[in-house]
PDB file of N, CA and C in Angstrom:
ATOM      1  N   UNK A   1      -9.230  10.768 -31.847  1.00  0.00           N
ATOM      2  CA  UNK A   1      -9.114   9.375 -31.474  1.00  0.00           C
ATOM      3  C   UNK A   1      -8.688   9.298 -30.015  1.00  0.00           C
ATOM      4  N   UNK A   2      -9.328   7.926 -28.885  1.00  0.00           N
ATOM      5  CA  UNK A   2      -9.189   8.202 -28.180  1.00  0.00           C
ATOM      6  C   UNK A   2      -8.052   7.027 -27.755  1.00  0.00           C
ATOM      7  N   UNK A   3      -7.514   6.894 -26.889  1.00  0.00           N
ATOM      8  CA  UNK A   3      -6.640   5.433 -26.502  1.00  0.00           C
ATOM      9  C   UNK A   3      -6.017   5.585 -24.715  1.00  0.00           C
ATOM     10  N   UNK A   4      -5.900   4.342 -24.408  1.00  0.00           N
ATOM     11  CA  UNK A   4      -6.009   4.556 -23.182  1.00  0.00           C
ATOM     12  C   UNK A   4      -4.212   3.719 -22.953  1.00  0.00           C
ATOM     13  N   UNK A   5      -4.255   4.239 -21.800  1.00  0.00           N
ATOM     14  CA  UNK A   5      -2.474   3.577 -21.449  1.00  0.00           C
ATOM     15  C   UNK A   5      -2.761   2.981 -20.490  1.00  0.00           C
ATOM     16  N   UNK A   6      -2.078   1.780 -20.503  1.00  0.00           N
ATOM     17  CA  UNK A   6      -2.428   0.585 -19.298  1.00  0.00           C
ATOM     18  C   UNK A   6      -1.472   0.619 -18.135  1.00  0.00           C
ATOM     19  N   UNK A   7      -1.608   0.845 -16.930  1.00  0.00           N
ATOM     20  CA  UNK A   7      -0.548   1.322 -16.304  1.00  0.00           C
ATOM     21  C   UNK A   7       0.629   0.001 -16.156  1.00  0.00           C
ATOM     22  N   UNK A   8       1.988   0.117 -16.653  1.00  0.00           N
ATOM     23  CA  UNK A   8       3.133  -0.575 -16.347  1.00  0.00           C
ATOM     24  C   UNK A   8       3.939  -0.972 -14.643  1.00  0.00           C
ATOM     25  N   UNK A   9       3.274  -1.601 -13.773  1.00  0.00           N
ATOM     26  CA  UNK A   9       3.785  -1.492 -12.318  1.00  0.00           C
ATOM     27  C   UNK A   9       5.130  -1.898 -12.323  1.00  0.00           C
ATOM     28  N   UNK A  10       5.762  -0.951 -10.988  1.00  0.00           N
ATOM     29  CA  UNK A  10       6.989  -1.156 -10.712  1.00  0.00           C
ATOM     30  C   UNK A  10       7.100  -1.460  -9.657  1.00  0.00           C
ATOM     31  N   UNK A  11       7.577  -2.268  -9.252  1.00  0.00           N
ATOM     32  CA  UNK A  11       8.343  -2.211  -7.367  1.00  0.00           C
ATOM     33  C   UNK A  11       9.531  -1.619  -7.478  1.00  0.00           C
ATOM     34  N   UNK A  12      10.159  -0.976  -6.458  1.00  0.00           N
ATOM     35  CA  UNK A  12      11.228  -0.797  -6.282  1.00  0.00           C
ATOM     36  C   UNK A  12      12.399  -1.958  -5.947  1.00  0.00           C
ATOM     37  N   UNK A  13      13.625  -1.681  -6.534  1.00  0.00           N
ATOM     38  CA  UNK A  13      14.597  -2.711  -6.383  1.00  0.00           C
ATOM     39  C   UNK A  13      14.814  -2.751  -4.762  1.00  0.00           C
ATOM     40  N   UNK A  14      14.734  -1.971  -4.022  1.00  0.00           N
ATOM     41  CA  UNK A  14      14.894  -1.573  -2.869  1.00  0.00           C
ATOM     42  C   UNK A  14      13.830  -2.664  -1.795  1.00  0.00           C
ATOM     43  N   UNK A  15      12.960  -2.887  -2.845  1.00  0.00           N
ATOM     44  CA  UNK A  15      11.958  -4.321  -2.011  1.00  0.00           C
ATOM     45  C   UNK A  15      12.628  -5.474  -1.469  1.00  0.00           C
ATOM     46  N   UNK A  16      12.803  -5.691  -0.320  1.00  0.00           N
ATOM     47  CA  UNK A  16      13.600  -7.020   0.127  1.00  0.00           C
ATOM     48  C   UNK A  16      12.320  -8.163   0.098  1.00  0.00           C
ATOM     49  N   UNK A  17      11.194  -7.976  -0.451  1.00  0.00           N
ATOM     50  CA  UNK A  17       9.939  -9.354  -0.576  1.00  0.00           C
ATOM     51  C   UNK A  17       9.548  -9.599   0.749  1.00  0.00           C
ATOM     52  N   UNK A  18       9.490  -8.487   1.442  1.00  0.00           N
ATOM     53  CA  UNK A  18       9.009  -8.952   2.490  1.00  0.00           C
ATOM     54  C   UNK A  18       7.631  -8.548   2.776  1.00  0.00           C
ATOM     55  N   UNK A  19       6.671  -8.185   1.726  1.00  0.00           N
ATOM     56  CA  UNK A  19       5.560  -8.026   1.644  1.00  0.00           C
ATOM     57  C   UNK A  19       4.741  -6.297   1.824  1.00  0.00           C
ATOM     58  N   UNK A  20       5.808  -5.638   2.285  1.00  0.00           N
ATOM     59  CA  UNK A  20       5.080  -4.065   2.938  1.00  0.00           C
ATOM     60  C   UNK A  20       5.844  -2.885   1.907  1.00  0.00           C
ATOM     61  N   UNK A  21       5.474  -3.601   0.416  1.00  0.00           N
ATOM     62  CA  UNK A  21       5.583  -2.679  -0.903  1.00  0.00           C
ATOM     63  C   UNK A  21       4.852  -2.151  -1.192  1.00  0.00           C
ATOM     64  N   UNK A  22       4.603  -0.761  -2.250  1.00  0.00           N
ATOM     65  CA  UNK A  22       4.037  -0.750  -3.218  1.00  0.00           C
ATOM     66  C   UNK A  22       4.449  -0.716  -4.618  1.00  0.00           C
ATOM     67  N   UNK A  23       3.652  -0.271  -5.429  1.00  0.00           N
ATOM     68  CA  UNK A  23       4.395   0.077  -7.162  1.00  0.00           C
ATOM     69  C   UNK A  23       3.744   0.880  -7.265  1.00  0.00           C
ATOM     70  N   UNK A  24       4.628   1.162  -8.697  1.00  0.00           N
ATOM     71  CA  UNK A  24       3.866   2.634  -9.129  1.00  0.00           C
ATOM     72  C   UNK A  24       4.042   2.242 -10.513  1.00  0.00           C
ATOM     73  N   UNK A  25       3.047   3.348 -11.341  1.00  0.00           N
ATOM     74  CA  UNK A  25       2.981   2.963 -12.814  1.00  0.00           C
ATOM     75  C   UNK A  25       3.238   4.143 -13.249  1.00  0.00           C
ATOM     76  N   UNK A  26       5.022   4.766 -13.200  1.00  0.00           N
ATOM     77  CA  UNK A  26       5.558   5.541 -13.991  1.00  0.00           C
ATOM     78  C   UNK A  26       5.327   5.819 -15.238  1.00  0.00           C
ATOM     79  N   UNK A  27       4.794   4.848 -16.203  1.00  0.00           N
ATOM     80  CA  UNK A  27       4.365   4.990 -17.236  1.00  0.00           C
ATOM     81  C   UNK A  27       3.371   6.326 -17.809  1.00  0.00           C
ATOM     82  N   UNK A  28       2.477   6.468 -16.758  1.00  0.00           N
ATOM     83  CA  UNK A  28       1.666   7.445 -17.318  1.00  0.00           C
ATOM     84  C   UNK A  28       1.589   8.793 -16.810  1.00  0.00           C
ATOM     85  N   UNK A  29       2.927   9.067 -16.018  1.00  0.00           N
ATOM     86  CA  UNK A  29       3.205  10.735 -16.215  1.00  0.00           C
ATOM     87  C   UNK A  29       3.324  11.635 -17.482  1.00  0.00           C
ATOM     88  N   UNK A  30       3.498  10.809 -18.567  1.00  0.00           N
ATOM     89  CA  UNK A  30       3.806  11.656 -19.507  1.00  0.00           C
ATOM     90  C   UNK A  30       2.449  11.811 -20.701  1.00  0.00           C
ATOM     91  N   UNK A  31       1.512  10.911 -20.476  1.00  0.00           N
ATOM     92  CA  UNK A  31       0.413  11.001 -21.481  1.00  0.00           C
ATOM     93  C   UNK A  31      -0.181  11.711 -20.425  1.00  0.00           C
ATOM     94  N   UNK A  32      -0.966  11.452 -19.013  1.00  0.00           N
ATOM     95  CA  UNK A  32      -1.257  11.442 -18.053  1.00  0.00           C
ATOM     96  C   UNK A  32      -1.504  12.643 -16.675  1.00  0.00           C
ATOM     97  N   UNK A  33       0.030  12.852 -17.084  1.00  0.00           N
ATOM     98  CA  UNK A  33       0.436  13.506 -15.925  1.00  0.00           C
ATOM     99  C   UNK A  33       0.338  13.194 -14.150  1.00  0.00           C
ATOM    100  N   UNK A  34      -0.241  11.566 -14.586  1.00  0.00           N
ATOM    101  CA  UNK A  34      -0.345  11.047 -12.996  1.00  0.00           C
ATOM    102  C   UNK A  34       0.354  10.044 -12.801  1.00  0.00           C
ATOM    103  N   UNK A  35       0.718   9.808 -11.183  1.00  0.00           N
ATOM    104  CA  UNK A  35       1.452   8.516 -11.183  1.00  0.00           C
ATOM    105  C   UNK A  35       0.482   7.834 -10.027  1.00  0.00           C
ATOM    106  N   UNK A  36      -0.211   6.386 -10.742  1.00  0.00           N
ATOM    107  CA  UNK A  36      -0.743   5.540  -9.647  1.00  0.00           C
ATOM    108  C   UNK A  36      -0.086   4.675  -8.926  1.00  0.00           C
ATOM    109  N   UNK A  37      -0.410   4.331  -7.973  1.00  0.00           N
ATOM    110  CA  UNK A  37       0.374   3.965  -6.391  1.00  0.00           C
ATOM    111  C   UNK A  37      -0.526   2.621  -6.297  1.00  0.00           C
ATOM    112  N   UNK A  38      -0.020   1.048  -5.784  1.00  0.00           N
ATOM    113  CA  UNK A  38      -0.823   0.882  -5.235  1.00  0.00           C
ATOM    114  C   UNK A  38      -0.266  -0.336  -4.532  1.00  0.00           C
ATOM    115  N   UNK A  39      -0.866  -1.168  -3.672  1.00  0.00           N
ATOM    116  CA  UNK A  39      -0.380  -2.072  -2.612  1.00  0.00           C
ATOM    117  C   UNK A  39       0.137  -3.285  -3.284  1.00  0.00           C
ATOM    118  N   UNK A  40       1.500  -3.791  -3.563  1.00  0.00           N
ATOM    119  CA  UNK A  40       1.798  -4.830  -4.149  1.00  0.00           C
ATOM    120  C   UNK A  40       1.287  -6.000  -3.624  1.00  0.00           C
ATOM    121  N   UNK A  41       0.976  -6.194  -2.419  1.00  0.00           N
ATOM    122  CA  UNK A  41       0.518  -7.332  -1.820  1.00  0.00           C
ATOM    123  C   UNK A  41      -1.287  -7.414  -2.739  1.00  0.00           C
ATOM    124  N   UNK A  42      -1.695  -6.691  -3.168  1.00  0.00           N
ATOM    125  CA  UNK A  42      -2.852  -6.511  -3.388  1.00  0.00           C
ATOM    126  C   UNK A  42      -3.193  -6.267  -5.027  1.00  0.00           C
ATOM    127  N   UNK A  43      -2.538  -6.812  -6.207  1.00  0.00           N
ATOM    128  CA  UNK A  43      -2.355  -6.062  -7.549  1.00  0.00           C
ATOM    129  C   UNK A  43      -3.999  -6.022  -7.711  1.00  0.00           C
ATOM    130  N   UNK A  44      -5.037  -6.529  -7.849  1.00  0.00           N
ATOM    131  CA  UNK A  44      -6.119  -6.217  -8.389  1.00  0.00           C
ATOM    132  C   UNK A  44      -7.336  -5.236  -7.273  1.00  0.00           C
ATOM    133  N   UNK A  45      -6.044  -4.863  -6.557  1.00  0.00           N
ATOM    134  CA  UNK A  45      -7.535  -3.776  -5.129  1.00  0.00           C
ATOM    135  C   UNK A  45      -7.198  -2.257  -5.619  1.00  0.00           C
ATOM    136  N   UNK A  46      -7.759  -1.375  -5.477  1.00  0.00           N
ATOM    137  CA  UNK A  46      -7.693   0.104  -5.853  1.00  0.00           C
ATOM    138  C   UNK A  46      -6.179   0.293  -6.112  1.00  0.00           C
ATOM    139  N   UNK A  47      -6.450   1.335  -6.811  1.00  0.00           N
ATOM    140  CA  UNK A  47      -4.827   2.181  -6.609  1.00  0.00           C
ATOM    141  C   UNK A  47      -4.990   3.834  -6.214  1.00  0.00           C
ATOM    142  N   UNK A  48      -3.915   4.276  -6.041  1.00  0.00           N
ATOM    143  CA  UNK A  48      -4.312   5.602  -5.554  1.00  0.00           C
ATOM    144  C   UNK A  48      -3.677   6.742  -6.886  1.00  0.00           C
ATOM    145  N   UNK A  49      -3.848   7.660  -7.558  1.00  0.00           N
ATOM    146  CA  UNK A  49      -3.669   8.497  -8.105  1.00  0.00           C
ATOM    147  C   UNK A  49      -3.662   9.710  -8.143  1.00  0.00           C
ATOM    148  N   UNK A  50      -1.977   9.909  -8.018  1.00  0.00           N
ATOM    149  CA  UNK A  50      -1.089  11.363  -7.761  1.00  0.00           C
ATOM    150  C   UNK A  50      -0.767  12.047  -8.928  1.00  0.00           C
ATOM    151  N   UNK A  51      -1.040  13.639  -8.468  1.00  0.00           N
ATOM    152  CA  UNK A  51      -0.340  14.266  -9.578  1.00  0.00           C
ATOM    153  C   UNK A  51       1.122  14.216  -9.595  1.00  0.00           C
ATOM    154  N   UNK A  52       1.626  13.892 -11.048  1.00  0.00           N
ATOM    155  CA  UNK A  52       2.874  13.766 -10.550  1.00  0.00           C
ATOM    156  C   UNK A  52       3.471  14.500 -10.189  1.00  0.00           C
ATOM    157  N   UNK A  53       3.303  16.386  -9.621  1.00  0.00           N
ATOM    158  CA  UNK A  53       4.314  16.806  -8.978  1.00  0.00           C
ATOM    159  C   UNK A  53       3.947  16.242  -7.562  1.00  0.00           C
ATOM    160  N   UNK A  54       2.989  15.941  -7.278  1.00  0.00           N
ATOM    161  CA  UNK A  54       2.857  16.105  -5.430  1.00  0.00           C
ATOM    162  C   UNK A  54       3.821  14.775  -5.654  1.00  0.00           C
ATOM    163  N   UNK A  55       4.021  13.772  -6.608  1.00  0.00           N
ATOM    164  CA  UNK A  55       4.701  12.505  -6.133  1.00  0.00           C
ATOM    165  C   UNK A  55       6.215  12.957  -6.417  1.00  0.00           C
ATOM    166  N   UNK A  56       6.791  13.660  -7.518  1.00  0.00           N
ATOM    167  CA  UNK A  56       8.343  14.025  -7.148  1.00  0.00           C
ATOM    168  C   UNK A  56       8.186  14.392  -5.731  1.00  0.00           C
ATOM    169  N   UNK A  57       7.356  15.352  -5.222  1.00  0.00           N
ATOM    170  CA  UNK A  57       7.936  16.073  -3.823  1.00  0.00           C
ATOM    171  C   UNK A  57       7.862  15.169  -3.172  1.00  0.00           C
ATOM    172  N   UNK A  58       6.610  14.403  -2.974  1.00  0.00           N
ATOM    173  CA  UNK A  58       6.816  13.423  -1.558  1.00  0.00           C
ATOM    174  C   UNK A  58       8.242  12.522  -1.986  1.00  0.00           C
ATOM    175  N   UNK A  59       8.759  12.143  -3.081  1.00  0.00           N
ATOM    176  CA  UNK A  59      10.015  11.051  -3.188  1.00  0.00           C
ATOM    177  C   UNK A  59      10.587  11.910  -3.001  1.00  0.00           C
ATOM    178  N   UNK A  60      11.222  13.070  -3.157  1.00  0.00           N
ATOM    179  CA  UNK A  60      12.241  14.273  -2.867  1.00  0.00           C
ATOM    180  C   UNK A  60      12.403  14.107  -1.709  1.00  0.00           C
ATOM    181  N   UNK A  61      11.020  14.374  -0.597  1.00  0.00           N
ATOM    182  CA  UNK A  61      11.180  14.993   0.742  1.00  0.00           C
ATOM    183  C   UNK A  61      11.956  13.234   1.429  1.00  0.00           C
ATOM    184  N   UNK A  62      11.139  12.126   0.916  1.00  0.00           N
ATOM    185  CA  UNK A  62      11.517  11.151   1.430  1.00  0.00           C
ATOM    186  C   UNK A  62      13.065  10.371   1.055  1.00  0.00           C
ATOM    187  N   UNK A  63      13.977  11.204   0.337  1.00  0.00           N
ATOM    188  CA  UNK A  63      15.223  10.812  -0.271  1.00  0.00           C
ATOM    189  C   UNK A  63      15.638  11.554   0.631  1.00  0.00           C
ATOM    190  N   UNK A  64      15.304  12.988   0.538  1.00  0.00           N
ATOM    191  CA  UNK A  64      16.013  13.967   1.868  1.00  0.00           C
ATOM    192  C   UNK A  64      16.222  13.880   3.015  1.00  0.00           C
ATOM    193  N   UNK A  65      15.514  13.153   3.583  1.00  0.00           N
ATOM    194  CA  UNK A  65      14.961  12.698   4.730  1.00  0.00           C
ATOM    195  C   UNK A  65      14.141  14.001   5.375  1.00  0.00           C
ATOM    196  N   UNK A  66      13.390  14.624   5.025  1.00  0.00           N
ATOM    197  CA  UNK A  66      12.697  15.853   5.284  1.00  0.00           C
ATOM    198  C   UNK A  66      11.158  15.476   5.314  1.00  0.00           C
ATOM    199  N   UNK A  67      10.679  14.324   4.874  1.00  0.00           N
ATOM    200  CA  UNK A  67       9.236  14.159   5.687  1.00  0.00           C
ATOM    201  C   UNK A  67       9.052  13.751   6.731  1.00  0.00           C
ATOM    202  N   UNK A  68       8.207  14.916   7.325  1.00  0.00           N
ATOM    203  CA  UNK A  68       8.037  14.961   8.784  1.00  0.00           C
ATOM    204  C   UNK A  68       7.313  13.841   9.518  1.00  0.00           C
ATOM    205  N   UNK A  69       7.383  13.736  10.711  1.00  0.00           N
ATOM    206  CA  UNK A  69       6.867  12.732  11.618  1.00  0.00           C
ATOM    207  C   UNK A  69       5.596  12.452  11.500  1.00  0.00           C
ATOM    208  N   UNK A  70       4.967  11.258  11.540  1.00  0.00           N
ATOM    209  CA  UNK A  70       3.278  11.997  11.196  1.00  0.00           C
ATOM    210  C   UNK A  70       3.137  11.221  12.867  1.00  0.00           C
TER     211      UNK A  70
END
């Protein structure tokens, strides 16, 4: 049987509404193993989809302050 998981979006509490968010739909790391990303200003335009380790590391490196300059 097959069934599909609808992704649950989050913003971060950390959003002051000033428009330059995204969310993510934590929900489906665990059926999944991915976490989709996508522009809150925008809920029905693409989203982007990470494996969820590359997304712990990038939130790791970016809690650390260890992502580099681009």
């Amino acid at each position: 049987m097959t069934t599909t998981t609808e992704p649950r979006w989050y913003k971060s509490s950390y959003s002051n509404n000033g428009g330059d968010c995204i969310e993510v739909a934590a929900n489906l790391i665990a059926p999944h193993g991915t976490v989709p990303v996508r522009d809150s200003k925008d809920p029905h335009g693409p989203a982007l989809v990470f494996p969820a380790a590359a997304f712990a590391s990038f939130t790791a490196s970016v809690k650390a302050g260890t992502l580099g300059a681009i």
